[in-house]
PDB file of N, CA and C in Angstrom:
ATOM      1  N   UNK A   1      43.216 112.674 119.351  1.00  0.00           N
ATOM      2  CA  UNK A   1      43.679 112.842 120.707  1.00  0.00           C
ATOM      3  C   UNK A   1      42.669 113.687 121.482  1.00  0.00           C
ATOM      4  N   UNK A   2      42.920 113.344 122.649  1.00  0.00           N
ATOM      5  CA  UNK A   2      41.638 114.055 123.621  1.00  0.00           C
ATOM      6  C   UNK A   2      42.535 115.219 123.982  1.00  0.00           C
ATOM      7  N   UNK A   3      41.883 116.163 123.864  1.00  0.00           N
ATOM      8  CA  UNK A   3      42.103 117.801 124.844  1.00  0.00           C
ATOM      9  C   UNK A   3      41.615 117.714 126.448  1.00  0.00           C
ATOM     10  N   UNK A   4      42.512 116.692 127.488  1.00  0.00           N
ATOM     11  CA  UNK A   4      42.614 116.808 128.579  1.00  0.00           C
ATOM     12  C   UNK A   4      42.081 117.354 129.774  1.00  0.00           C
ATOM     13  N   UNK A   5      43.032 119.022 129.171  1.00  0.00           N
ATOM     14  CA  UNK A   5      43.215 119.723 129.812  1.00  0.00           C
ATOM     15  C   UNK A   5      41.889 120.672 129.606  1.00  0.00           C
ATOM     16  N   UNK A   6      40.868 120.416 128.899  1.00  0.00           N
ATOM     17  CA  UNK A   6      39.576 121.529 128.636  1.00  0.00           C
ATOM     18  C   UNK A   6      38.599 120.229 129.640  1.00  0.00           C
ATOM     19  N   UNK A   7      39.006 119.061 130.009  1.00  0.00           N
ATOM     20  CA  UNK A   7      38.271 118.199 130.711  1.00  0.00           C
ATOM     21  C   UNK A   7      38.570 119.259 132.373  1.00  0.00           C
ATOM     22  N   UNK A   8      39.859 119.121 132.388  1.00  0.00           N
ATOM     23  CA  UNK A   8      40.520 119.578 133.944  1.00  0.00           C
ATOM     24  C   UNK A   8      39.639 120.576 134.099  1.00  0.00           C
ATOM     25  N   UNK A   9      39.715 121.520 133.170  1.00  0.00           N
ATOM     26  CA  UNK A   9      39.280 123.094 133.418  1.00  0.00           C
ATOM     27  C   UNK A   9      38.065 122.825 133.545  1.00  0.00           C
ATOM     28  N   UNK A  10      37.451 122.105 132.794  1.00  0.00           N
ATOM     29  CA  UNK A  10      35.627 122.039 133.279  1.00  0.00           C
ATOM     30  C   UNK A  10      35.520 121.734 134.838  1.00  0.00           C
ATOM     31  N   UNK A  11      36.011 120.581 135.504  1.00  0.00           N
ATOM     32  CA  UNK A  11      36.056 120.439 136.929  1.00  0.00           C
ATOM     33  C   UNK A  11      36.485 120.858 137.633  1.00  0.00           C
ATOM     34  N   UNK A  12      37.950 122.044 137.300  1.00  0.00           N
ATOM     35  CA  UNK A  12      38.022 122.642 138.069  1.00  0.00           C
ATOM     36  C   UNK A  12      37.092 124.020 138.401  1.00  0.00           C
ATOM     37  N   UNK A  13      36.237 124.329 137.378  1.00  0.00           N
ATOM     38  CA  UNK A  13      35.148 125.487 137.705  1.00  0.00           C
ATOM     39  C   UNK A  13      34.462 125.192 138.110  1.00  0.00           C
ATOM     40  N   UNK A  14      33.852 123.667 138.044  1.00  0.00           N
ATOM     41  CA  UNK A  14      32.523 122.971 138.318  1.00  0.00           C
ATOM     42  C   UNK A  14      32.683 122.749 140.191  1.00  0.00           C
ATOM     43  N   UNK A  15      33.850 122.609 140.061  1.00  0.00           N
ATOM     44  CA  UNK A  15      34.407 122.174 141.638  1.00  0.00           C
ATOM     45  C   UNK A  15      34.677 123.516 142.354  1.00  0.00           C
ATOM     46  N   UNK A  16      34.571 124.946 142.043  1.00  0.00           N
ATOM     47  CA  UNK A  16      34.704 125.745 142.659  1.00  0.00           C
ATOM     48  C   UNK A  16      32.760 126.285 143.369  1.00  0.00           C
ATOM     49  N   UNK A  17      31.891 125.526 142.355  1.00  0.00           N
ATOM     50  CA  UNK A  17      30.475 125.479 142.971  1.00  0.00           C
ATOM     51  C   UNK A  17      30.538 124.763 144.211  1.00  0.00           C
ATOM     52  N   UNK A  18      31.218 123.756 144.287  1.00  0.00           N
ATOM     53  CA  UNK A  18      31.000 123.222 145.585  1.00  0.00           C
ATOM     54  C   UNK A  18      31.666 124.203 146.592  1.00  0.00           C
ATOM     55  N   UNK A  19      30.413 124.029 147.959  1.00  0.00           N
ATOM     56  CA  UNK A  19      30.999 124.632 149.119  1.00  0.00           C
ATOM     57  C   UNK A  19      30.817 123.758 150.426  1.00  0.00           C
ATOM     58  N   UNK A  20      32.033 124.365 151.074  1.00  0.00           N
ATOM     59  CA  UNK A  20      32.327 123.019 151.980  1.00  0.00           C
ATOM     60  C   UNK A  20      32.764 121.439 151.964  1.00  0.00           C
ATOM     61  N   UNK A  21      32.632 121.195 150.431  1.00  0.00           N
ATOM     62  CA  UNK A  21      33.397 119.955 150.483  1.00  0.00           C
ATOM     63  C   UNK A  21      35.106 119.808 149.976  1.00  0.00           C
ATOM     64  N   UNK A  22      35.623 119.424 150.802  1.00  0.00           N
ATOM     65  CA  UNK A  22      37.289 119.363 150.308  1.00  0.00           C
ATOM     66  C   UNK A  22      37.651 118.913 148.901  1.00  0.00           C
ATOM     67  N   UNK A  23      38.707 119.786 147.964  1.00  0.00           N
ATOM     68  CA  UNK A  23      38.118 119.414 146.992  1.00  0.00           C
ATOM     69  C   UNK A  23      39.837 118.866 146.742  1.00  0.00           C
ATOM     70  N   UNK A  24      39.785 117.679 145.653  1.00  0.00           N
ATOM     71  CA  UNK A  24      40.469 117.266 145.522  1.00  0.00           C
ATOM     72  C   UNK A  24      41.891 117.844 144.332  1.00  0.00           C
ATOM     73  N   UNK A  25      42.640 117.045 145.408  1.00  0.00           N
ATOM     74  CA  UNK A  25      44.413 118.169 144.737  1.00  0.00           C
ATOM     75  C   UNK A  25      44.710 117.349 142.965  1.00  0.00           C
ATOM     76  N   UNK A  26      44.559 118.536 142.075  1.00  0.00           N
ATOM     77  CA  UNK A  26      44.187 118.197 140.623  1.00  0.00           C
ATOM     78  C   UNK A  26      45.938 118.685 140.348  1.00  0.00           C
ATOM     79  N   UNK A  27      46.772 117.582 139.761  1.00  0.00           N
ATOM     80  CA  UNK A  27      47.982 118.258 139.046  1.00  0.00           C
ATOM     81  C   UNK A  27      47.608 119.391 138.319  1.00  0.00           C
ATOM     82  N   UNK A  28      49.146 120.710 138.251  1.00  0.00           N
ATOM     83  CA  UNK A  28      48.581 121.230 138.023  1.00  0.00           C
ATOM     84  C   UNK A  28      49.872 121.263 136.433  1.00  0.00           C
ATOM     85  N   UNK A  29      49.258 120.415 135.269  1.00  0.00           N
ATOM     86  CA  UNK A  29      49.792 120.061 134.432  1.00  0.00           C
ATOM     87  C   UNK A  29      50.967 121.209 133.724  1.00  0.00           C
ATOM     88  N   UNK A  30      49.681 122.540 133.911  1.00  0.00           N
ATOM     89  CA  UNK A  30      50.308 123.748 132.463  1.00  0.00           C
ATOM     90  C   UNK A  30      51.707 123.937 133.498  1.00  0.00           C
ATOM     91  N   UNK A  31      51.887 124.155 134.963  1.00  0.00           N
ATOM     92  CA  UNK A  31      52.805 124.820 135.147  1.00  0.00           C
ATOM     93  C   UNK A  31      54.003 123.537 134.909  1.00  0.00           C
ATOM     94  N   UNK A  32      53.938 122.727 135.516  1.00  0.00           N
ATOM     95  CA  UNK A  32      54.534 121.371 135.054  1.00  0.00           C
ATOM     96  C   UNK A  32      55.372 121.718 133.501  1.00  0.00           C
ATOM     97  N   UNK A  33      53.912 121.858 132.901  1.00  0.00           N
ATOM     98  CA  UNK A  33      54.850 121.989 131.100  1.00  0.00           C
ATOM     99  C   UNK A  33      55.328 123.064 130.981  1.00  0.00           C
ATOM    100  N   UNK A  34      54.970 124.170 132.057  1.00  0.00           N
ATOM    101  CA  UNK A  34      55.919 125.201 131.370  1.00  0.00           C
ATOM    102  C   UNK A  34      57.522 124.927 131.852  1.00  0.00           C
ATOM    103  N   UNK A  35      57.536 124.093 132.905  1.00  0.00           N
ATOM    104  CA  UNK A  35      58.958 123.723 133.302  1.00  0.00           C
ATOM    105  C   UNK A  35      60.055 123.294 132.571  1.00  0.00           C
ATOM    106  N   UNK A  36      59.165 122.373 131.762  1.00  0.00           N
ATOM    107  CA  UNK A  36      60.474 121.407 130.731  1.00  0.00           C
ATOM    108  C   UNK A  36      61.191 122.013 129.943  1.00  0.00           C
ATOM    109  N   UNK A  37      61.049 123.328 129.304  1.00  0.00           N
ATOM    110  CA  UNK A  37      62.402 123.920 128.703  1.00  0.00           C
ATOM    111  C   UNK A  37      63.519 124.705 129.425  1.00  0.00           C
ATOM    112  N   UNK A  38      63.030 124.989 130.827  1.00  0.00           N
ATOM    113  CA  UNK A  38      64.151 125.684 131.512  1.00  0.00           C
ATOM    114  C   UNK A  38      65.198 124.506 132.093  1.00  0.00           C
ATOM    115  N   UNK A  39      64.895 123.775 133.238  1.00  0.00           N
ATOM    116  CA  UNK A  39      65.823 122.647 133.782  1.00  0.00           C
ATOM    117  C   UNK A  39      65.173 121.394 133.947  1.00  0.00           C
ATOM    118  N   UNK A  40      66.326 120.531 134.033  1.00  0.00           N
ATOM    119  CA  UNK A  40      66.144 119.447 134.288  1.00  0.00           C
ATOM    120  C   UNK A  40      65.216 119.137 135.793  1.00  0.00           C
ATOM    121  N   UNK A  41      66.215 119.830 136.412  1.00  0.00           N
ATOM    122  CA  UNK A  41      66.145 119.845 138.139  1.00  0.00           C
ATOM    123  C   UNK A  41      64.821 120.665 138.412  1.00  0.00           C
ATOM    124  N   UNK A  42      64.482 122.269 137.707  1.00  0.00           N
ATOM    125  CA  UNK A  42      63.281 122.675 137.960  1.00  0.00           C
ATOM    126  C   UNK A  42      61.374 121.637 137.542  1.00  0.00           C
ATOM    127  N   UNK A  43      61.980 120.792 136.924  1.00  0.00           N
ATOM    128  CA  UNK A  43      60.782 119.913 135.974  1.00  0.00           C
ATOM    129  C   UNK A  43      60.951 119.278 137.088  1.00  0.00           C
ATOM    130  N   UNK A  44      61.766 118.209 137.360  1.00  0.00           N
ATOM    131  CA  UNK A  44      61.588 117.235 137.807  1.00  0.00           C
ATOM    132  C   UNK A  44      61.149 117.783 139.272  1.00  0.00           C
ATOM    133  N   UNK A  45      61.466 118.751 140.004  1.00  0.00           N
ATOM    134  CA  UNK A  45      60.837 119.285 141.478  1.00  0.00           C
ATOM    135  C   UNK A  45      59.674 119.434 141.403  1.00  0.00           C
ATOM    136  N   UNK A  46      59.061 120.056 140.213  1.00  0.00           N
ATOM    137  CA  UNK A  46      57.754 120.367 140.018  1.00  0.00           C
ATOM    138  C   UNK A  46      57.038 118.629 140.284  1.00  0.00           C
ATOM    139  N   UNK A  47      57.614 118.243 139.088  1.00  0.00           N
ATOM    140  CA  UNK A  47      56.496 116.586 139.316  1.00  0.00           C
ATOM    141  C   UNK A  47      56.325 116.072 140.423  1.00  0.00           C
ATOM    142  N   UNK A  48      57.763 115.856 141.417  1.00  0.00           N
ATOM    143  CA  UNK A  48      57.843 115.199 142.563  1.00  0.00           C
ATOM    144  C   UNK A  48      57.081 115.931 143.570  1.00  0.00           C
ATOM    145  N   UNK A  49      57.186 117.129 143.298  1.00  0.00           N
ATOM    146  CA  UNK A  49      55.875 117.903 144.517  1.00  0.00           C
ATOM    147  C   UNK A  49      54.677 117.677 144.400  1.00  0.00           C
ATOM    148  N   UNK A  50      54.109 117.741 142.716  1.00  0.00           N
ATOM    149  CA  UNK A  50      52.852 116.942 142.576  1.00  0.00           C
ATOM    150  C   UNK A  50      52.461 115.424 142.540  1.00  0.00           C
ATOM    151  N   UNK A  51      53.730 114.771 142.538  1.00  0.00           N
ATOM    152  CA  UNK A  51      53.403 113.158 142.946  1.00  0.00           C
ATOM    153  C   UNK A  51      53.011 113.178 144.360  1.00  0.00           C
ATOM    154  N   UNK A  52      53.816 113.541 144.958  1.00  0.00           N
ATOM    155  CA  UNK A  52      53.502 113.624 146.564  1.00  0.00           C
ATOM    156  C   UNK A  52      52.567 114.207 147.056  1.00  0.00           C
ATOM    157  N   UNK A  53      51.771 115.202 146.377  1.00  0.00           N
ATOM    158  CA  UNK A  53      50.746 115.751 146.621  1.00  0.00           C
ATOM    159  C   UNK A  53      49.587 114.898 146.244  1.00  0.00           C
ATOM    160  N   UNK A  54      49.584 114.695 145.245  1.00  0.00           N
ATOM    161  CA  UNK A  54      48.630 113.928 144.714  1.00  0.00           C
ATOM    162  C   UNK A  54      48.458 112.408 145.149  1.00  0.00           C
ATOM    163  N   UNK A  55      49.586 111.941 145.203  1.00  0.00           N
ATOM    164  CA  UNK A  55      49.612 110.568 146.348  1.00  0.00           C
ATOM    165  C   UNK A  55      49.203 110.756 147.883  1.00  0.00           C
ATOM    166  N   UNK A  56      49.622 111.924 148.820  1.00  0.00           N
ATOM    167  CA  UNK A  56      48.812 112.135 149.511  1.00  0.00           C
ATOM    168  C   UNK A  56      47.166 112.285 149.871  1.00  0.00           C
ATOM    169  N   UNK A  57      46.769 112.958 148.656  1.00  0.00           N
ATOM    170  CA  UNK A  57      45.460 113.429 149.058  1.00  0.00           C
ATOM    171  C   UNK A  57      44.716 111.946 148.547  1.00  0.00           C
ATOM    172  N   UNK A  58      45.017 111.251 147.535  1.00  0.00           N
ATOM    173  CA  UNK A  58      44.503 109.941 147.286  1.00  0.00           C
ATOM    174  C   UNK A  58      44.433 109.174 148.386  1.00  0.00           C
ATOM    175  N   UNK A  59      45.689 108.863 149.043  1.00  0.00           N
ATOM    176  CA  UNK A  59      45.810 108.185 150.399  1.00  0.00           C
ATOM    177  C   UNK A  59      44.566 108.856 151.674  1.00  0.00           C
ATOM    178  N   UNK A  60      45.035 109.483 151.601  1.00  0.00           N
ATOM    179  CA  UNK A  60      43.995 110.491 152.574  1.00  0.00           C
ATOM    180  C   UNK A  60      42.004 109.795 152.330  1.00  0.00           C
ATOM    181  N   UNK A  61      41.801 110.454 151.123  1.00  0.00           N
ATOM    182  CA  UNK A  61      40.711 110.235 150.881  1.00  0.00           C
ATOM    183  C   UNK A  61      40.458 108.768 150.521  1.00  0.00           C
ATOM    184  N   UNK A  62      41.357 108.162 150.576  1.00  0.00           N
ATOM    185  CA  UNK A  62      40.736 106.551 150.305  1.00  0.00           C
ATOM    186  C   UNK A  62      40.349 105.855 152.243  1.00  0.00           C
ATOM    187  N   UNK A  63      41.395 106.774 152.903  1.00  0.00           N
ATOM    188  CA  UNK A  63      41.519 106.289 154.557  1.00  0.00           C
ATOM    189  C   UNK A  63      40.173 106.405 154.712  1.00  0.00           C
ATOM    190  N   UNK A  64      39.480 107.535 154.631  1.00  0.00           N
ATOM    191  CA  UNK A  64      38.560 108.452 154.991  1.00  0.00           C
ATOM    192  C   UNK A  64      36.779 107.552 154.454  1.00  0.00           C
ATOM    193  N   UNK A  65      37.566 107.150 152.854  1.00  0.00           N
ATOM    194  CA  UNK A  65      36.394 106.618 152.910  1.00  0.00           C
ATOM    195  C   UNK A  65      35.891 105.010 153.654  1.00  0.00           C
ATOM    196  N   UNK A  66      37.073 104.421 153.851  1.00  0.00           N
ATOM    197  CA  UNK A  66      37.259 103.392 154.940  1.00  0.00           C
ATOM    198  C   UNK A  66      36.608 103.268 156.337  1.00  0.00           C
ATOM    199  N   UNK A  67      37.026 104.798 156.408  1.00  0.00           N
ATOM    200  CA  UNK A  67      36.471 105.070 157.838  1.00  0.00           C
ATOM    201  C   UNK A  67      34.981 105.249 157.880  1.00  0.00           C
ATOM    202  N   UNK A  68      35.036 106.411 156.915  1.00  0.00           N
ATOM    203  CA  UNK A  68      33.446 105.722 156.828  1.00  0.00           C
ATOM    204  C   UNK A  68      32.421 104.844 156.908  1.00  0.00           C
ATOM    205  N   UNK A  69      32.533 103.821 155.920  1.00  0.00           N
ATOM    206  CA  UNK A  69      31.983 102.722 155.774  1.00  0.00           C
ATOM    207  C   UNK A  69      32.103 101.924 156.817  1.00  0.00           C
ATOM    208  N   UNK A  70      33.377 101.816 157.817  1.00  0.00           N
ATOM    209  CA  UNK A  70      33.156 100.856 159.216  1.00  0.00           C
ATOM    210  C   UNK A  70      32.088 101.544 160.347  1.00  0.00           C
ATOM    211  N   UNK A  71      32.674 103.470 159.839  1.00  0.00           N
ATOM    212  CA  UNK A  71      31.594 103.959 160.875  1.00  0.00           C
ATOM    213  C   UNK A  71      30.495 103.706 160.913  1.00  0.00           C
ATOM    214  N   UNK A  72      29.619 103.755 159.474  1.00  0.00           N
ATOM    215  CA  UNK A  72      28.714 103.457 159.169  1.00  0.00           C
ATOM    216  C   UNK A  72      28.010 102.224 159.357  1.00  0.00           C
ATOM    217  N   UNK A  73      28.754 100.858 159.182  1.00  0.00           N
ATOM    218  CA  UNK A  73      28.716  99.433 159.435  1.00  0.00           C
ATOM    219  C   UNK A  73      28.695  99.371 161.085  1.00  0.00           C
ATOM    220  N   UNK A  74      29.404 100.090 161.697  1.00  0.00           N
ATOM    221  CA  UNK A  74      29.524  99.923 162.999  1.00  0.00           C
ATOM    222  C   UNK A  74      27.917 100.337 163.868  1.00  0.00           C
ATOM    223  N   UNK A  75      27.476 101.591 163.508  1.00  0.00           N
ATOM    224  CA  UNK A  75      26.369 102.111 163.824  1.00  0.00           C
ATOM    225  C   UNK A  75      24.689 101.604 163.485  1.00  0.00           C
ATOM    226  N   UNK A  76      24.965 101.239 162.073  1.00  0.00           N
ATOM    227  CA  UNK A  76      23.734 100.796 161.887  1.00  0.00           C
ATOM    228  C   UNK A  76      23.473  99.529 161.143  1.00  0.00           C
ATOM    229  N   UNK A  77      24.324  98.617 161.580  1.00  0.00           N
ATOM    230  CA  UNK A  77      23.665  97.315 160.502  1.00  0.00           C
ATOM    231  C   UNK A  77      23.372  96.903 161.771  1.00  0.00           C
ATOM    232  N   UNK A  78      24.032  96.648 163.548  1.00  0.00           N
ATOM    233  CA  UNK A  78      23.150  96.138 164.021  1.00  0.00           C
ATOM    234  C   UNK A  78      23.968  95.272 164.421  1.00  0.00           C
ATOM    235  N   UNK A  79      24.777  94.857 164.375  1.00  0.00           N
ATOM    236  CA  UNK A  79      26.051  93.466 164.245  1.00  0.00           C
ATOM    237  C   UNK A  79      26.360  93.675 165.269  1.00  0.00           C
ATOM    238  N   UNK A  80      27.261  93.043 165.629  1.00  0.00           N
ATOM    239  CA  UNK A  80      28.915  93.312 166.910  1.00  0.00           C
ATOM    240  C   UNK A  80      29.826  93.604 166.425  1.00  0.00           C
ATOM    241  N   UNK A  81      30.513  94.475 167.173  1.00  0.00           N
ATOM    242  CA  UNK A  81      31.243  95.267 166.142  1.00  0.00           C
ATOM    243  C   UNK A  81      32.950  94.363 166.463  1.00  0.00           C
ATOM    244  N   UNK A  82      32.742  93.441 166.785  1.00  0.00           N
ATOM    245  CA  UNK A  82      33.506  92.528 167.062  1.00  0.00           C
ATOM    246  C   UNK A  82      33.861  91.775 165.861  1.00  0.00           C
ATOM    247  N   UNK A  83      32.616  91.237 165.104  1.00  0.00           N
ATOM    248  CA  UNK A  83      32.122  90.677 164.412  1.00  0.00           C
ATOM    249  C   UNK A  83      32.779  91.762 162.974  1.00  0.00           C
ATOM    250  N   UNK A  84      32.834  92.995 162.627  1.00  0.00           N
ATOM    251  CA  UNK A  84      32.900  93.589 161.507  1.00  0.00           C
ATOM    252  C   UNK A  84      34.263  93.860 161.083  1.00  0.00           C
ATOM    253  N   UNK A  85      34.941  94.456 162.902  1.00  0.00           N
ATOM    254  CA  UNK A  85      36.381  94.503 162.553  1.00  0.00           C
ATOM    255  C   UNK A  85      37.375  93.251 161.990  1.00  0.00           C
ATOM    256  N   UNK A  86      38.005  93.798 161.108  1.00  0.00           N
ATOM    257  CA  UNK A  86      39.466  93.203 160.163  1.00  0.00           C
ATOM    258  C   UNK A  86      38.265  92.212 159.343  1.00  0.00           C
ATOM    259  N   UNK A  87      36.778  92.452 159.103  1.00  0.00           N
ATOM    260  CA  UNK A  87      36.279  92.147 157.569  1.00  0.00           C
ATOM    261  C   UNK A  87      36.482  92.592 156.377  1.00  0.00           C
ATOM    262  N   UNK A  88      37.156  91.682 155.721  1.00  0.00           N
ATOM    263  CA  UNK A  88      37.683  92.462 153.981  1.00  0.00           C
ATOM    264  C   UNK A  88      37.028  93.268 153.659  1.00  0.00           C
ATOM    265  N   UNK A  89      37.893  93.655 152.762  1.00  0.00           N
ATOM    266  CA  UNK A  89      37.282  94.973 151.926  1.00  0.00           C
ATOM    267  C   UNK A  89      35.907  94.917 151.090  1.00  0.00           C
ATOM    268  N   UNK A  90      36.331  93.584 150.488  1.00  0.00           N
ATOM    269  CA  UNK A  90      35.138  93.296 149.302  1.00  0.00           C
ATOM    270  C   UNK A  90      33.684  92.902 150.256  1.00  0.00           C
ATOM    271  N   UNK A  91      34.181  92.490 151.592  1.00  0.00           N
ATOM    272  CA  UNK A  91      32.858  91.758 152.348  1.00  0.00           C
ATOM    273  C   UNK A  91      32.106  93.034 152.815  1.00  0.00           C
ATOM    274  N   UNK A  92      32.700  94.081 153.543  1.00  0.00           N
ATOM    275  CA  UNK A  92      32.291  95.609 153.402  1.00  0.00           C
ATOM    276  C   UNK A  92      31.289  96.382 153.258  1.00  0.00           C
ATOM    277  N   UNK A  93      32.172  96.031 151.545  1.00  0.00           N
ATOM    278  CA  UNK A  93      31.127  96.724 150.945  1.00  0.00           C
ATOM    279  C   UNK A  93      30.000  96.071 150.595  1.00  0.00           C
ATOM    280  N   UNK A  94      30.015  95.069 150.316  1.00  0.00           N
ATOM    281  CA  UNK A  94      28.638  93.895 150.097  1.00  0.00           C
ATOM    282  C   UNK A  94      27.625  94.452 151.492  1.00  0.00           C
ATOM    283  N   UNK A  95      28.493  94.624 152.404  1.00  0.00           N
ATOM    284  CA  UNK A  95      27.484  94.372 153.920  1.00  0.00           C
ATOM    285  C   UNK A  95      27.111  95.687 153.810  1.00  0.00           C
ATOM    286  N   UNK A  96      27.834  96.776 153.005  1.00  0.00           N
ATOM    287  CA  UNK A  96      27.323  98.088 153.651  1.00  0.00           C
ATOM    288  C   UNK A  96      26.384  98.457 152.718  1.00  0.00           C
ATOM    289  N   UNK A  97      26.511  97.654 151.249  1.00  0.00           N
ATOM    290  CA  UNK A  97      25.292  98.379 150.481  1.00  0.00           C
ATOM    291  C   UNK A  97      23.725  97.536 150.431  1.00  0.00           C
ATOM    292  N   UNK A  98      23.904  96.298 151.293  1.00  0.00           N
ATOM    293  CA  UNK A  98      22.503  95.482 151.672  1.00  0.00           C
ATOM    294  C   UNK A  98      22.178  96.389 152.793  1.00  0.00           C
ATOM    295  N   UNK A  99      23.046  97.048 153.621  1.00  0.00           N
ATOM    296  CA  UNK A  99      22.603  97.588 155.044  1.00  0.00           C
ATOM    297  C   UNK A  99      22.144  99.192 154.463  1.00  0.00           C
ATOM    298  N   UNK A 100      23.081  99.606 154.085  1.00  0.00           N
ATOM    299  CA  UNK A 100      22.622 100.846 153.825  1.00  0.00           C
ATOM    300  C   UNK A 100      21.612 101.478 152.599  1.00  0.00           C
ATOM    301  N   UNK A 101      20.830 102.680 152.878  1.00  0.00           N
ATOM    302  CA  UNK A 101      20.007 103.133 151.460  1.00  0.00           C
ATOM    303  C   UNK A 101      20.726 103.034 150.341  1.00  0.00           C
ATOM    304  N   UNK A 102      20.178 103.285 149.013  1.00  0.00           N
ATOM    305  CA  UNK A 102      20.724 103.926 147.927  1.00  0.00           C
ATOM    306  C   UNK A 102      21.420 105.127 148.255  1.00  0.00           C
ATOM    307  N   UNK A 103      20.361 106.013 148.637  1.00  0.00           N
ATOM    308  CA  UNK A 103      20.804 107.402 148.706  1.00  0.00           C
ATOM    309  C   UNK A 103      22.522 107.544 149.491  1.00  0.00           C
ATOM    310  N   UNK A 104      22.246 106.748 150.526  1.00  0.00           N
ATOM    311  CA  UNK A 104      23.447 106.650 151.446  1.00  0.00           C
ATOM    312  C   UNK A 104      24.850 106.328 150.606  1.00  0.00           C
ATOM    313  N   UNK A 105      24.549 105.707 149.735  1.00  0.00           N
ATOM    314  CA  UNK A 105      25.429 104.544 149.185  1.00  0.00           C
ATOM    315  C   UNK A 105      26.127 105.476 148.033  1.00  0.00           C
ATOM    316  N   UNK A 106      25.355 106.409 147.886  1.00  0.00           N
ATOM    317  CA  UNK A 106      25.757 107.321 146.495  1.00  0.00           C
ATOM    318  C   UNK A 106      26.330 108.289 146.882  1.00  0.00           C
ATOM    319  N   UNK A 107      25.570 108.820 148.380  1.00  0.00           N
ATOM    320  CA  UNK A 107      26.553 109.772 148.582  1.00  0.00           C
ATOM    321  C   UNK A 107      27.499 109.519 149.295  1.00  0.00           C
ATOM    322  N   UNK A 108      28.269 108.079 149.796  1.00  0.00           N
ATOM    323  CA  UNK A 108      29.498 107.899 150.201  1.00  0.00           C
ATOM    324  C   UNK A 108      30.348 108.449 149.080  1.00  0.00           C
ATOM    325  N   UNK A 109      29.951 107.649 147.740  1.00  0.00           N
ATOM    326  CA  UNK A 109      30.933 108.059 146.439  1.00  0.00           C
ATOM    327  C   UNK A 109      31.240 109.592 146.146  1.00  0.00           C
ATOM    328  N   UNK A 110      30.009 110.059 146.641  1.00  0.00           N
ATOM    329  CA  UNK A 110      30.001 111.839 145.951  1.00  0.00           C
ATOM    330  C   UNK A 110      30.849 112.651 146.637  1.00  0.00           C
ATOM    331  N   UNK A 111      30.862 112.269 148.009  1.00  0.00           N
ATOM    332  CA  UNK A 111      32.231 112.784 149.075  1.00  0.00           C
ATOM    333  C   UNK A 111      33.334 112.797 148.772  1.00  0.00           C
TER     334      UNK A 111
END
């Protein structure tokens, strides 16, 4: 079995080097487990606050990177932007990584 939680802890120190970038909402498992022997009702509040949390910030950062990539598509491939809006997802990204650098392209992901 994998030890998880010595994965979490590495990124979460590794992620306190970063500055200025928003860092993403990590369950926060131990308090979670320390819940399950007191209540039913205290466990289960705990999870549902971190589902919702964690479903938020996913949602969030998936919008974001959306936005991106049209911003990006919009500005510099050159097109009409007539032409780009309500283009699938998969067509996108095809268009944004012929249009855009490497470098560009890597650091959409690293955001």
């Amino acid at each position: 079995m994998v030890k998880f939680g010595r994965h979490l802890q590495f990124y979460l120190e590794c992620d306190e080097l970063k500055s200025g970038a928003s860092k993403p909402y990590i369950v926060p498992y131990k308090d979670i487990r320390g819940a399950i022997g007191e209540s039913q009702e205290s466990f289960q509040q705990l999870w549902l606050e971190s589902l919702k949390a964690v479903s938020d910030d996913y949602t969030q950062r998936l919008r974001l990177l959306w936005q991106q990539i049209f911003s990006d598509l919009f500005r510099f491939s050159g097109q009409d932007q007539n032409l780009l809006r309500g283009l699938p997802h998969e067509d996108a990204v095809q268009l944004y990584l012929s249009t855009m650098s490497e470098k560009r392209s890597r650091d959409l992901l690293a955001n």
